[in-house]
PDB file of N, CA and C in Angstrom:
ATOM      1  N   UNK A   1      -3.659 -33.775  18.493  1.00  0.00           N
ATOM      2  CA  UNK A   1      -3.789 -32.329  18.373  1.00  0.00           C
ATOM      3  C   UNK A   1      -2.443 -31.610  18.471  1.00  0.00           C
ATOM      4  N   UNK A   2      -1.487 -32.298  18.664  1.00  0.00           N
ATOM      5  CA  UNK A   2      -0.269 -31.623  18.683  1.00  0.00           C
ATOM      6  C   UNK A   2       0.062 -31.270  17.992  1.00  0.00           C
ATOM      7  N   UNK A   3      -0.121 -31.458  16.594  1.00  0.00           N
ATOM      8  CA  UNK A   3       0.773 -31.572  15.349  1.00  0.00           C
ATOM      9  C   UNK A   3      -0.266 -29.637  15.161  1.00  0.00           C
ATOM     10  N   UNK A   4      -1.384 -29.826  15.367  1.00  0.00           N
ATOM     11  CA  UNK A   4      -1.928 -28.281  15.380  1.00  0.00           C
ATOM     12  C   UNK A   4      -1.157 -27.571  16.206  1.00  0.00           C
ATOM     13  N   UNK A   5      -0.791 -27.325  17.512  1.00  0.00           N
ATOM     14  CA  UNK A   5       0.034 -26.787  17.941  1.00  0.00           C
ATOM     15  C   UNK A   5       1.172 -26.084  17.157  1.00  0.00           C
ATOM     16  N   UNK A   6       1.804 -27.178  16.886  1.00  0.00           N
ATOM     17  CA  UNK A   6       3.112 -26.977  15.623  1.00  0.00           C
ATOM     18  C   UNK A   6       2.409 -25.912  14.978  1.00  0.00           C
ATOM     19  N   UNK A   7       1.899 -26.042  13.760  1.00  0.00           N
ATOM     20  CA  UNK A   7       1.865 -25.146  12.928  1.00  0.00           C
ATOM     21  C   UNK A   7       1.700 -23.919  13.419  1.00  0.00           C
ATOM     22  N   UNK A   8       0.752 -23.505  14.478  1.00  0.00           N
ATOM     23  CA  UNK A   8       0.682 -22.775  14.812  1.00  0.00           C
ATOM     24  C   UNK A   8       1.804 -21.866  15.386  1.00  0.00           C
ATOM     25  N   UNK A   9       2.615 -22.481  16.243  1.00  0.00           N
ATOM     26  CA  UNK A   9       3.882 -21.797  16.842  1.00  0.00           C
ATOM     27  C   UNK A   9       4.791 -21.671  15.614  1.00  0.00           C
ATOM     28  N   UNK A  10       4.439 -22.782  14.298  1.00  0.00           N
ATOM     29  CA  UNK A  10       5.766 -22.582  13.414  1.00  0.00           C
ATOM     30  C   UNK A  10       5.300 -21.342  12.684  1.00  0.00           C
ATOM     31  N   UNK A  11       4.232 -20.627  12.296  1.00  0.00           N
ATOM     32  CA  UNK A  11       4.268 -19.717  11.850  1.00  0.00           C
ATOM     33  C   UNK A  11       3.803 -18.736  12.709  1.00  0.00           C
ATOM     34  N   UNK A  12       3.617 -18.704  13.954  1.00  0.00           N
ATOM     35  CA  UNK A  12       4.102 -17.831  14.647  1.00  0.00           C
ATOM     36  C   UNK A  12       5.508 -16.730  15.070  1.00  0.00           C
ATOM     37  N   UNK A  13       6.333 -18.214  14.762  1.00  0.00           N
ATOM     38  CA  UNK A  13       7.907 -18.334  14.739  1.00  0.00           C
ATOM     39  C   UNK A  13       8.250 -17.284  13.264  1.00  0.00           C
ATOM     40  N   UNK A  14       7.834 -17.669  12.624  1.00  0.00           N
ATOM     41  CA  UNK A  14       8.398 -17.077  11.120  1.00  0.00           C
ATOM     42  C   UNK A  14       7.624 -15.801  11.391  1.00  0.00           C
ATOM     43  N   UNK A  15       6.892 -15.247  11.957  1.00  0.00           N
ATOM     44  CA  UNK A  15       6.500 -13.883  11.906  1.00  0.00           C
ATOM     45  C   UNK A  15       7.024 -13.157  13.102  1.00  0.00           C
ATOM     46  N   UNK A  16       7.468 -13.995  13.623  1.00  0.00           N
ATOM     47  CA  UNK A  16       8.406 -12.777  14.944  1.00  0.00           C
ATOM     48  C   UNK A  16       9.440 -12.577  14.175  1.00  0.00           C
ATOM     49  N   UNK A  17      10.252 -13.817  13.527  1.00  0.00           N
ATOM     50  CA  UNK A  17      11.535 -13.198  13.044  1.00  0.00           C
ATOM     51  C   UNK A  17      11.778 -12.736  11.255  1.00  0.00           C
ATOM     52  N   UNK A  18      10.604 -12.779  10.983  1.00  0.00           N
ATOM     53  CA  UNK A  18      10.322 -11.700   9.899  1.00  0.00           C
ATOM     54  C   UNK A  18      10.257 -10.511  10.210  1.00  0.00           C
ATOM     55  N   UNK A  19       9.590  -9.841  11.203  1.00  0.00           N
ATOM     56  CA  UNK A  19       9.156  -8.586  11.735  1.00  0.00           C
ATOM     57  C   UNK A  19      10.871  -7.476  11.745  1.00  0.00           C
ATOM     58  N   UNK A  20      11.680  -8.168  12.140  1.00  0.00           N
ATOM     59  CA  UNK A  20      12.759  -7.116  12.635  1.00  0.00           C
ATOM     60  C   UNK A  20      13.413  -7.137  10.658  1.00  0.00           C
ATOM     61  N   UNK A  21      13.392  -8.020  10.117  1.00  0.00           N
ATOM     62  CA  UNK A  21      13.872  -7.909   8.691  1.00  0.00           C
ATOM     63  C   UNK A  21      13.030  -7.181   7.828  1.00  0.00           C
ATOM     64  N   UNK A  22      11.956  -7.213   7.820  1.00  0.00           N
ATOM     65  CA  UNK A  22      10.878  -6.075   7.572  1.00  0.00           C
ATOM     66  C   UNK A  22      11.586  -4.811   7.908  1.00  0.00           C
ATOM     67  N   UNK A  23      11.989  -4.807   8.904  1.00  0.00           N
ATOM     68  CA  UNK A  23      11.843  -3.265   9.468  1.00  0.00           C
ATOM     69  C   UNK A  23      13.204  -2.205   9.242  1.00  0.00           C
ATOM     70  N   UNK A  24      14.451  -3.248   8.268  1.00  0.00           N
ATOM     71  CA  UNK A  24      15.554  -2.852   7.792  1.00  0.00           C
ATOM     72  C   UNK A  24      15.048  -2.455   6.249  1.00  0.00           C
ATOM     73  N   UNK A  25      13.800  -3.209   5.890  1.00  0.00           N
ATOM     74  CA  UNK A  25      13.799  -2.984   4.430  1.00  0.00           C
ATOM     75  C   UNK A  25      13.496  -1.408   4.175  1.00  0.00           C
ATOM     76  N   UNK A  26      14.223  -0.998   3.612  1.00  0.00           N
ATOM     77  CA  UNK A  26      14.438   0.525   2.605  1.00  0.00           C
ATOM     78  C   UNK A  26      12.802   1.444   2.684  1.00  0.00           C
ATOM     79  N   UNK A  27      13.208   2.562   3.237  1.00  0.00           N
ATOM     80  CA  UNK A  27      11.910   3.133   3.115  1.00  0.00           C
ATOM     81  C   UNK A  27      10.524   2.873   2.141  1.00  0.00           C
ATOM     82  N   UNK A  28      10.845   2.958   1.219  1.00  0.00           N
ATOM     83  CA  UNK A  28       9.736   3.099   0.339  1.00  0.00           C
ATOM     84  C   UNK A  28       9.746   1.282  -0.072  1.00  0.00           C
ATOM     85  N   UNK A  29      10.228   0.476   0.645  1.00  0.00           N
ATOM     86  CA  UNK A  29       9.301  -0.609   0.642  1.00  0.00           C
ATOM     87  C   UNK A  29       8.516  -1.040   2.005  1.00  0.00           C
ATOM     88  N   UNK A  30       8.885  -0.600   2.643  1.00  0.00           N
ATOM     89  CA  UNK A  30       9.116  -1.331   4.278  1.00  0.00           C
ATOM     90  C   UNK A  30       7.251  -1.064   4.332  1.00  0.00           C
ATOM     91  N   UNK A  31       6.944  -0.086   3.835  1.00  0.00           N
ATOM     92  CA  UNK A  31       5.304   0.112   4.224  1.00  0.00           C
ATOM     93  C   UNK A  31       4.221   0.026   3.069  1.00  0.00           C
ATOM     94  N   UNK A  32       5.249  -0.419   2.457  1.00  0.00           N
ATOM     95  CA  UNK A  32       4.513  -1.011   0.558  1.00  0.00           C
ATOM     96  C   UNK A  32       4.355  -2.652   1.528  1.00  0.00           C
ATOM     97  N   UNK A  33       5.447  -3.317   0.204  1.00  0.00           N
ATOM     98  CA  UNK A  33       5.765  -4.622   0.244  1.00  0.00           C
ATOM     99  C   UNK A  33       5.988  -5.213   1.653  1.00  0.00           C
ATOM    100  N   UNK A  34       7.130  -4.708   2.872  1.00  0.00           N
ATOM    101  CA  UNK A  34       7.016  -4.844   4.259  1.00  0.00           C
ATOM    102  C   UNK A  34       5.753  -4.863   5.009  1.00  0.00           C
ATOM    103  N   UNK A  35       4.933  -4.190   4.816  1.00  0.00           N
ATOM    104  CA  UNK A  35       3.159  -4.273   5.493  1.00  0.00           C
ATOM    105  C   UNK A  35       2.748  -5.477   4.732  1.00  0.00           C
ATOM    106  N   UNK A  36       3.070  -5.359   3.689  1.00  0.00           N
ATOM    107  CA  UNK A  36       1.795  -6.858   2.594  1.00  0.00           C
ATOM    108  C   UNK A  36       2.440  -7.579   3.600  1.00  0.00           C
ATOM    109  N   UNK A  37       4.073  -8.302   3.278  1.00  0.00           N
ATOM    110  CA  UNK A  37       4.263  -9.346   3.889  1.00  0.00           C
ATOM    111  C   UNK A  37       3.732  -9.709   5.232  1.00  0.00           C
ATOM    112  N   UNK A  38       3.974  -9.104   6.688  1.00  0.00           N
ATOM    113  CA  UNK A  38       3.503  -8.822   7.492  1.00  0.00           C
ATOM    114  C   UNK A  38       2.092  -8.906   8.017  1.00  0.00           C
ATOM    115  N   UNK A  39       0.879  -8.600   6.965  1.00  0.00           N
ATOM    116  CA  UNK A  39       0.139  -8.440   6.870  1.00  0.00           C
ATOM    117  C   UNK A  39      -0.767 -10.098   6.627  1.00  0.00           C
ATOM    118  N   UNK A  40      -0.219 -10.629   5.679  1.00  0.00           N
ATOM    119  CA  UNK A  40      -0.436 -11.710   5.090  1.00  0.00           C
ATOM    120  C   UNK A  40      -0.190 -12.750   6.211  1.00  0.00           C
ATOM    121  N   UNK A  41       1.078 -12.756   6.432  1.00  0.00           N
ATOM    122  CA  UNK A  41       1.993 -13.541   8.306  1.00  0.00           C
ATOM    123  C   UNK A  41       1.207 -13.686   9.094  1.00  0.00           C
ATOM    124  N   UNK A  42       0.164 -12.574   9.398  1.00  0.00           N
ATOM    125  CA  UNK A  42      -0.553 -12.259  10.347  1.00  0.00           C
ATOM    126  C   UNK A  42      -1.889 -12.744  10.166  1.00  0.00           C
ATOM    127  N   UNK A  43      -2.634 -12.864   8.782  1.00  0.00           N
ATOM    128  CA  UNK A  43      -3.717 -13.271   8.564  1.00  0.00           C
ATOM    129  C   UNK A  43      -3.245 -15.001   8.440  1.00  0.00           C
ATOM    130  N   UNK A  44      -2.536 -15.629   8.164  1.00  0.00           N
ATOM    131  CA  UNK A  44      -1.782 -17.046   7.889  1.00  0.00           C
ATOM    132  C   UNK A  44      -2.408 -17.530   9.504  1.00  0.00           C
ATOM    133  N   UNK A  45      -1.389 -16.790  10.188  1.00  0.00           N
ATOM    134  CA  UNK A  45      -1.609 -16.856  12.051  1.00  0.00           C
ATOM    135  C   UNK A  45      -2.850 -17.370  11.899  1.00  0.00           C
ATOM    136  N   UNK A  46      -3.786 -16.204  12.355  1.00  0.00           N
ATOM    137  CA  UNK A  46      -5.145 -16.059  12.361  1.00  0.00           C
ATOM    138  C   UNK A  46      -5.905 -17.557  11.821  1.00  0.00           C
ATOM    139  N   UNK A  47      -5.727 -17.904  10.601  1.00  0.00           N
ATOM    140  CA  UNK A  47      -6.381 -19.265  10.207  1.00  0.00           C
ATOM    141  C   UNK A  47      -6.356 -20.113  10.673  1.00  0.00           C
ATOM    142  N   UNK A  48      -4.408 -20.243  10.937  1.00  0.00           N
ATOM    143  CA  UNK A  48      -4.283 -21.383  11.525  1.00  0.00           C
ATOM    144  C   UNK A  48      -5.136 -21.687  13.168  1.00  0.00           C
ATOM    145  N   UNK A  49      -5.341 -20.173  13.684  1.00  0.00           N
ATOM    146  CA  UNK A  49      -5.805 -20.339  15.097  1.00  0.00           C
ATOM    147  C   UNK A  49      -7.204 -20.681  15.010  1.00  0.00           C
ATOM    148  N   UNK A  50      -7.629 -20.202  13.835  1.00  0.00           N
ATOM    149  CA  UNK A  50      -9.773 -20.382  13.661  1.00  0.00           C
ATOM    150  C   UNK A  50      -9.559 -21.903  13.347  1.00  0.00           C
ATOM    151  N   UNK A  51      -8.704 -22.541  12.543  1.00  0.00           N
ATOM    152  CA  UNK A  51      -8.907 -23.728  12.019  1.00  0.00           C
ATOM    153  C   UNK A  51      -8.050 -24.886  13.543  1.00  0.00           C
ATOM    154  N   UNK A  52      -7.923 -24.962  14.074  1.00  0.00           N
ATOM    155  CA  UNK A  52      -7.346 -25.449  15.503  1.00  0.00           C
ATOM    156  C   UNK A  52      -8.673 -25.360  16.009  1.00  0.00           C
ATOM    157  N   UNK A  53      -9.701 -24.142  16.093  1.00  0.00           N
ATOM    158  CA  UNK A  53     -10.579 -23.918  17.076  1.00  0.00           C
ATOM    159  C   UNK A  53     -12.145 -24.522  16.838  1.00  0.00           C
ATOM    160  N   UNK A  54     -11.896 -24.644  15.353  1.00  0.00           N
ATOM    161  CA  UNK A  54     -12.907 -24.846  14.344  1.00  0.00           C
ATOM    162  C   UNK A  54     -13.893 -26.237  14.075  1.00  0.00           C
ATOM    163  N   UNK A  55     -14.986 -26.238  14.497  1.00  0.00           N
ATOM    164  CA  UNK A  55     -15.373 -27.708  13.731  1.00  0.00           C
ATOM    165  C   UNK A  55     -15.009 -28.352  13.073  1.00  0.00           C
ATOM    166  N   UNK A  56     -15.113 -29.539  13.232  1.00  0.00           N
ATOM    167  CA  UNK A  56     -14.362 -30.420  12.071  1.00  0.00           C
ATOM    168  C   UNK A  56     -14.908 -30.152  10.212  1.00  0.00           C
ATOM    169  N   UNK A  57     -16.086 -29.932  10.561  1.00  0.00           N
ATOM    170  CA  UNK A  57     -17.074 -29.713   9.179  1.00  0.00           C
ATOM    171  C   UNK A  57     -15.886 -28.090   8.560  1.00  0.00           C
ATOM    172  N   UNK A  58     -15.815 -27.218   9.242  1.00  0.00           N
ATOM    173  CA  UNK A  58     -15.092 -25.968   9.048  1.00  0.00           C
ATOM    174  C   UNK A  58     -13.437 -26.100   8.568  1.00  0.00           C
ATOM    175  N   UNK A  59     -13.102 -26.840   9.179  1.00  0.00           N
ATOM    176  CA  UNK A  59     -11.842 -27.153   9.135  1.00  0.00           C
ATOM    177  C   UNK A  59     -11.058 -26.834   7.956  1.00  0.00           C
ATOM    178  N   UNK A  60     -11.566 -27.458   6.993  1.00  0.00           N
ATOM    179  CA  UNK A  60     -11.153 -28.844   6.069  1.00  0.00           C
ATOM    180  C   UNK A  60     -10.853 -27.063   4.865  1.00  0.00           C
ATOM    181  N   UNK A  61     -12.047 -26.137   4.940  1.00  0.00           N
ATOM    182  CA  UNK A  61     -12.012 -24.969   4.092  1.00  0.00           C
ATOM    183  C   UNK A  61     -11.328 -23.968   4.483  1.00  0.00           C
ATOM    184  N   UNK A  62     -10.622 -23.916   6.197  1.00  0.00           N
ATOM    185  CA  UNK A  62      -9.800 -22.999   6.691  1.00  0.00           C
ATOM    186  C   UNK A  62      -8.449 -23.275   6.135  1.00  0.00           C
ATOM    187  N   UNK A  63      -8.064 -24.529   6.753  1.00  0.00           N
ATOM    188  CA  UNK A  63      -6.909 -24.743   6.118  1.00  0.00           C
ATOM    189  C   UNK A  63      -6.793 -24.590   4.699  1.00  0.00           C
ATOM    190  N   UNK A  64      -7.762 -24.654   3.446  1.00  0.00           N
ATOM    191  CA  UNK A  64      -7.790 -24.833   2.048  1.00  0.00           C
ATOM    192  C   UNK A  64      -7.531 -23.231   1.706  1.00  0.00           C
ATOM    193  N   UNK A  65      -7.868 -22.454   2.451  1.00  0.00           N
ATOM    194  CA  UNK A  65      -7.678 -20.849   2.583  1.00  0.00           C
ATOM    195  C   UNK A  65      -6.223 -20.759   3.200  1.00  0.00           C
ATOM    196  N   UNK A  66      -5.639 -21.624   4.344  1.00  0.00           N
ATOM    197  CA  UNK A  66      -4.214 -20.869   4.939  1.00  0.00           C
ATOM    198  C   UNK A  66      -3.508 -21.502   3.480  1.00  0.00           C
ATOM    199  N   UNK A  67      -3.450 -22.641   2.775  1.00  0.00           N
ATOM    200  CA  UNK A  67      -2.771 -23.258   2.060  1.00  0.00           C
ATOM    201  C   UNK A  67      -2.757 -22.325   0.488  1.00  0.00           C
ATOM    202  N   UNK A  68      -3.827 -21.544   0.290  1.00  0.00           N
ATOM    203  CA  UNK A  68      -3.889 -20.355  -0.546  1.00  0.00           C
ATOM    204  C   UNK A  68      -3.137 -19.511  -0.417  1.00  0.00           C
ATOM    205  N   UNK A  69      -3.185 -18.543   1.079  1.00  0.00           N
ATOM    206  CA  UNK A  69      -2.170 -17.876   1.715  1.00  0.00           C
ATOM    207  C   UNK A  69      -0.723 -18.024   1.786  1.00  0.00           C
ATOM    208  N   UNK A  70       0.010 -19.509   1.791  1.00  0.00           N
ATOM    209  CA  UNK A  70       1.025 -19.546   2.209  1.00  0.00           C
ATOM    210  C   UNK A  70       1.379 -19.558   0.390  1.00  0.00           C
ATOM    211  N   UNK A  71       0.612 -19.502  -0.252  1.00  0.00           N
ATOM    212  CA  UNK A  71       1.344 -19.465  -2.211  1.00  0.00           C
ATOM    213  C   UNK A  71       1.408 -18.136  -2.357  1.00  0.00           C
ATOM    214  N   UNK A  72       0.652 -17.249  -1.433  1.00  0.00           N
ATOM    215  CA  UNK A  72       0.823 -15.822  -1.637  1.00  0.00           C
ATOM    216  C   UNK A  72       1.874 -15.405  -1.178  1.00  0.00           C
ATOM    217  N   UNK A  73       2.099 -15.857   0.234  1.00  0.00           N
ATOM    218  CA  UNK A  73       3.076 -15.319   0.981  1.00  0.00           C
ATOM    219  C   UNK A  73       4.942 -15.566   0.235  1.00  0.00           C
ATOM    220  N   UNK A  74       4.531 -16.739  -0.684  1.00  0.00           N
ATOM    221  CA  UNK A  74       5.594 -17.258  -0.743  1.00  0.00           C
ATOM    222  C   UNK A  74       6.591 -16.341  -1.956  1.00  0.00           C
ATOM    223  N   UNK A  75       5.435 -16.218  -2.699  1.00  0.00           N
ATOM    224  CA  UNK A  75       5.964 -14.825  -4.449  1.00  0.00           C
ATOM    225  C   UNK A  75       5.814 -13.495  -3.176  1.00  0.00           C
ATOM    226  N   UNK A  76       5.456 -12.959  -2.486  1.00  0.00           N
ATOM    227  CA  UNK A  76       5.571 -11.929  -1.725  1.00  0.00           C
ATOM    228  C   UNK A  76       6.894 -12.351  -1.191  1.00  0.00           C
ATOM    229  N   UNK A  77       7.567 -13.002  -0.365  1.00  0.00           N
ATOM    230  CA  UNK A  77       9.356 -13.680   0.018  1.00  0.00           C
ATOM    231  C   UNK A  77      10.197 -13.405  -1.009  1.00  0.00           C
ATOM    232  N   UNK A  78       9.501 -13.940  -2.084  1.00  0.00           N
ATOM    233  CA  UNK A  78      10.384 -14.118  -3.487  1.00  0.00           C
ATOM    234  C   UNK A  78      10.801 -12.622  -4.208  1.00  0.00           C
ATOM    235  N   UNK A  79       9.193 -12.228  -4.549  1.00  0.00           N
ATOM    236  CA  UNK A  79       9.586 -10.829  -4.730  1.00  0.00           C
ATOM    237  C   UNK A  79      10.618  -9.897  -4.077  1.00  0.00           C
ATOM    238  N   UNK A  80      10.680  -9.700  -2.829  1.00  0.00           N
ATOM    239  CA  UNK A  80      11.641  -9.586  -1.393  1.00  0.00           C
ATOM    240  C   UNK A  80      13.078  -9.580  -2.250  1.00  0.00           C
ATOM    241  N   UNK A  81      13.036 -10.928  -2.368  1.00  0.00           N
ATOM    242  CA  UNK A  81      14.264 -11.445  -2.251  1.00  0.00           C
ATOM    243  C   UNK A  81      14.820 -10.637  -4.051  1.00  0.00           C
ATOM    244  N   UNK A  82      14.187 -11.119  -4.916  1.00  0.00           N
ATOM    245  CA  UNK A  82      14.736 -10.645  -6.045  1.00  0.00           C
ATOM    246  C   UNK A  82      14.371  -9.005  -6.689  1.00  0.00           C
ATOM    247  N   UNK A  83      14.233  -8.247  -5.579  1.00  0.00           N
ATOM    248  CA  UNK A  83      14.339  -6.821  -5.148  1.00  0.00           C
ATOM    249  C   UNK A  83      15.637  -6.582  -4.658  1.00  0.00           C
ATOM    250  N   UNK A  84      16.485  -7.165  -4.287  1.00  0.00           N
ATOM    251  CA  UNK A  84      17.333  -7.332  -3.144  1.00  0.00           C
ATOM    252  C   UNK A  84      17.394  -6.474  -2.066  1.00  0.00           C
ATOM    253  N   UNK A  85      15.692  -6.993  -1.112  1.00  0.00           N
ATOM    254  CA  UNK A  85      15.456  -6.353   0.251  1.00  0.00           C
ATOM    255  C   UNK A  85      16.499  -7.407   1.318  1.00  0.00           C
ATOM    256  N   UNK A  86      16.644  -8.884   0.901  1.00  0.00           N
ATOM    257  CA  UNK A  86      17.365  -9.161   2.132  1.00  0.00           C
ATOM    258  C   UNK A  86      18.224 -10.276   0.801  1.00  0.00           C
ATOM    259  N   UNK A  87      19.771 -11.163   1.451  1.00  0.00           N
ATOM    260  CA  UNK A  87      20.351 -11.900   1.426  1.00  0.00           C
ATOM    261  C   UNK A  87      19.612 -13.425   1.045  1.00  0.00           C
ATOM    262  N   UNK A  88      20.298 -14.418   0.121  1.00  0.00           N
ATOM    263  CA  UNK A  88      19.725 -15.392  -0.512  1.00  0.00           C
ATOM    264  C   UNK A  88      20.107 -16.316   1.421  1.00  0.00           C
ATOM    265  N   UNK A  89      20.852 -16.373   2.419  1.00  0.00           N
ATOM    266  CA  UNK A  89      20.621 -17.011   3.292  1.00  0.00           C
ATOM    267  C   UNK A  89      19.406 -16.613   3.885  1.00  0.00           C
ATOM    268  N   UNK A  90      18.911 -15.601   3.691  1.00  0.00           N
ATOM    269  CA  UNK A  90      17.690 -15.402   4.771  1.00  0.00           C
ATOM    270  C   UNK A  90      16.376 -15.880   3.738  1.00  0.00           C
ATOM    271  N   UNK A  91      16.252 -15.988   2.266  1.00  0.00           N
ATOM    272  CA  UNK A  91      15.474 -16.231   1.619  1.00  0.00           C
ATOM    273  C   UNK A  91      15.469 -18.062   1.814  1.00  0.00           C
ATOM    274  N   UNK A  92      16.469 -18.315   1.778  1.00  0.00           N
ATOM    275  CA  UNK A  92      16.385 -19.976   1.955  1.00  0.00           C
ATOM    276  C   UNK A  92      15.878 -20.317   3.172  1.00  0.00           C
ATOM    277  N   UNK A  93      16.184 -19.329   4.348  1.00  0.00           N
ATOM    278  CA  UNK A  93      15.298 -19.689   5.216  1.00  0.00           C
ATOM    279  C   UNK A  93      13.988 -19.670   5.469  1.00  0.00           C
ATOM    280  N   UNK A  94      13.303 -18.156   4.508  1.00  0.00           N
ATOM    281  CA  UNK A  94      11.703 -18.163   4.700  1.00  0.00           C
ATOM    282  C   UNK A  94      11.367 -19.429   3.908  1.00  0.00           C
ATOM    283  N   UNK A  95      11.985 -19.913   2.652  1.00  0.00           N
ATOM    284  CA  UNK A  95      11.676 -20.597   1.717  1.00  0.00           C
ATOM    285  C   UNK A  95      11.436 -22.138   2.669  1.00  0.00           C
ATOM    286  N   UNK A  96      12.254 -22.236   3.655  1.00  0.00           N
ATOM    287  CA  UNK A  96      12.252 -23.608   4.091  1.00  0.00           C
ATOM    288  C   UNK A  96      11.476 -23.350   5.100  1.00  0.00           C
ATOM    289  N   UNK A  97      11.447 -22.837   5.932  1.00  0.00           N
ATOM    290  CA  UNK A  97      10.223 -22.580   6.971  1.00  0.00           C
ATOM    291  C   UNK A  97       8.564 -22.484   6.422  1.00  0.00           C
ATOM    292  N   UNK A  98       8.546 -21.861   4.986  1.00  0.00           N
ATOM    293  CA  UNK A  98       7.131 -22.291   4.791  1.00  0.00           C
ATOM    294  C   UNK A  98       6.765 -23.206   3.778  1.00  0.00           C
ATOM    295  N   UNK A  99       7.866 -23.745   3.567  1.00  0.00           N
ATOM    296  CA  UNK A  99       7.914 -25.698   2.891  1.00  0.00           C
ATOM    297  C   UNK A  99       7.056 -26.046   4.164  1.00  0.00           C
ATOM    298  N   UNK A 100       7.956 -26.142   5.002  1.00  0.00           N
ATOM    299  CA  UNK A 100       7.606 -27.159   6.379  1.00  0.00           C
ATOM    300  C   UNK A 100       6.120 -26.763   6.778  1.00  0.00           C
ATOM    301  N   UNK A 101       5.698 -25.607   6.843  1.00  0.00           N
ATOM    302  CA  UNK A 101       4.397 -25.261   7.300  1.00  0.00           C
ATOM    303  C   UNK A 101       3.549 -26.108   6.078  1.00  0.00           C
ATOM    304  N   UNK A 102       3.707 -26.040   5.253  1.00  0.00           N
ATOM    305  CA  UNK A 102       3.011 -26.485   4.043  1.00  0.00           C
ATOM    306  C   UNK A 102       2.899 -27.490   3.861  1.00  0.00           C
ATOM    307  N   UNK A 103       4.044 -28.099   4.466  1.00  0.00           N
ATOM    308  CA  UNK A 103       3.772 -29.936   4.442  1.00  0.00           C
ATOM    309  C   UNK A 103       3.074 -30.008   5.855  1.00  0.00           C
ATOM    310  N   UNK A 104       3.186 -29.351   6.931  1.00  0.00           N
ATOM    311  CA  UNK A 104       2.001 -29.529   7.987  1.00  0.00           C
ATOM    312  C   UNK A 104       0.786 -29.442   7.573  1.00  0.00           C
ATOM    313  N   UNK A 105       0.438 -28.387   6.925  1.00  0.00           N
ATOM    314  CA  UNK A 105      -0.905 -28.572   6.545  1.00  0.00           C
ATOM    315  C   UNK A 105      -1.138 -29.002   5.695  1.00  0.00           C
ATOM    316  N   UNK A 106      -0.593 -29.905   4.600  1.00  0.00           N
ATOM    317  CA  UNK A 106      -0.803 -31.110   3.531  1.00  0.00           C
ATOM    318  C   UNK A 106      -1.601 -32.165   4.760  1.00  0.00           C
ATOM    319  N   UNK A 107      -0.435 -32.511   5.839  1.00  0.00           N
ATOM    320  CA  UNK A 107      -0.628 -33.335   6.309  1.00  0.00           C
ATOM    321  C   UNK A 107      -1.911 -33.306   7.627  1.00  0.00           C
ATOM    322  N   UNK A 108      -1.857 -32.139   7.747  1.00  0.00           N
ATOM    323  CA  UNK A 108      -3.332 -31.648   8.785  1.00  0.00           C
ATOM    324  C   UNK A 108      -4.560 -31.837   8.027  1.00  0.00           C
ATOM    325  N   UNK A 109      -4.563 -31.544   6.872  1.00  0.00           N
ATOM    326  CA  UNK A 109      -5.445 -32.483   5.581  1.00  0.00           C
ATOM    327  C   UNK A 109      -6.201 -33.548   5.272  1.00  0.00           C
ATOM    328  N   UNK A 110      -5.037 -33.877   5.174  1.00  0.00           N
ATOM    329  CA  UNK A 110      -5.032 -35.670   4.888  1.00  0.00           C
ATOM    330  C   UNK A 110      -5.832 -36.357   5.985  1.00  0.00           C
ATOM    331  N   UNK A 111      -5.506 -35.489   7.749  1.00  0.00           N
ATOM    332  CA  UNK A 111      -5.644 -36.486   8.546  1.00  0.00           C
ATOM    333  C   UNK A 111      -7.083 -35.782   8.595  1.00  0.00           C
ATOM    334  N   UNK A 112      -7.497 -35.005   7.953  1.00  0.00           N
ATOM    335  CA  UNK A 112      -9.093 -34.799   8.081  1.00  0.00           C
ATOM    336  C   UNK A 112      -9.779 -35.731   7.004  1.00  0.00           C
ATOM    337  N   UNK A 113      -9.398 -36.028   5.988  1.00  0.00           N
ATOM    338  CA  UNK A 113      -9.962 -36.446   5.040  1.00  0.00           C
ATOM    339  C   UNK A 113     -10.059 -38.205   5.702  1.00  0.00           C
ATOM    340  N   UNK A 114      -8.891 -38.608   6.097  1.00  0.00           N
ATOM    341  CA  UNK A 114      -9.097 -40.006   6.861  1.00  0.00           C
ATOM    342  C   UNK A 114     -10.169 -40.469   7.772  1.00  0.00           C
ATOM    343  N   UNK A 115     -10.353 -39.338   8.685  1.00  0.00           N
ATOM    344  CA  UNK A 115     -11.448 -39.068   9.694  1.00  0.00           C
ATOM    345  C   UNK A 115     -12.916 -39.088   8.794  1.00  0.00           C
ATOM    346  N   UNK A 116     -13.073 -38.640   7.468  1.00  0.00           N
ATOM    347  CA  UNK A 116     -14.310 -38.325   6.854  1.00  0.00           C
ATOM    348  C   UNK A 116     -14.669 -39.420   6.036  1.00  0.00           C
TER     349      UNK A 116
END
């Protein structure tokens, strides 16, 4: 169950330190595009915590929903980025932080499908 843990704190992690870069972005995005992102971060959270908490039978469709989410979240970063709301170092970082979440839950997956 650890490896649930992880994900959880790892995109926990990416939404604390999204929040203050959000909050530099330019008025008339910061409560457009800045809320979506944010918004999305926050519902990502949320799954990952129902799907940790979740029956095994439940599971398998939570995560199939955060793994939806994190393709949204990711053209929402992108968009960001080729707006120029923030710097290509801070884009390589959302970009690699929700690789890694994404291969957690590839692999939070897999280890359900083994179990079934």
């Amino acid at each position: 169950m650890q490896k649930k843990e992880t994900i959880i704190q790892k995109v926990y992690d990416l939404l604390k330190n999204t929040i203050p870069i959000l909050n530099k972005f330019p008025r008339s995005q910061k409560f457009s595009l800045g809320d979506r992102i944010q918004n999305q971060l926050s519902d990502l959270l949320e799954l990952y915590i129902k799907a940790y908490y979740a029956s095994s039978s439940d599971k398998k469709n939570l995560l199939e929903q955060a793994n939806t989410q994190l393709e949204i979240i990711r053209h929402y970063f992108r968009l960001a980025y080729d707006l120029g709301l923030y710097h290509s170092r801070k884009y390589h970082f959302f970009a690699e932080q929700l690789h890694e979440i994404g291969r957690m839950t590839g692999g939070w997956l897999k280890s359900l499908s083994k179990k079934n």
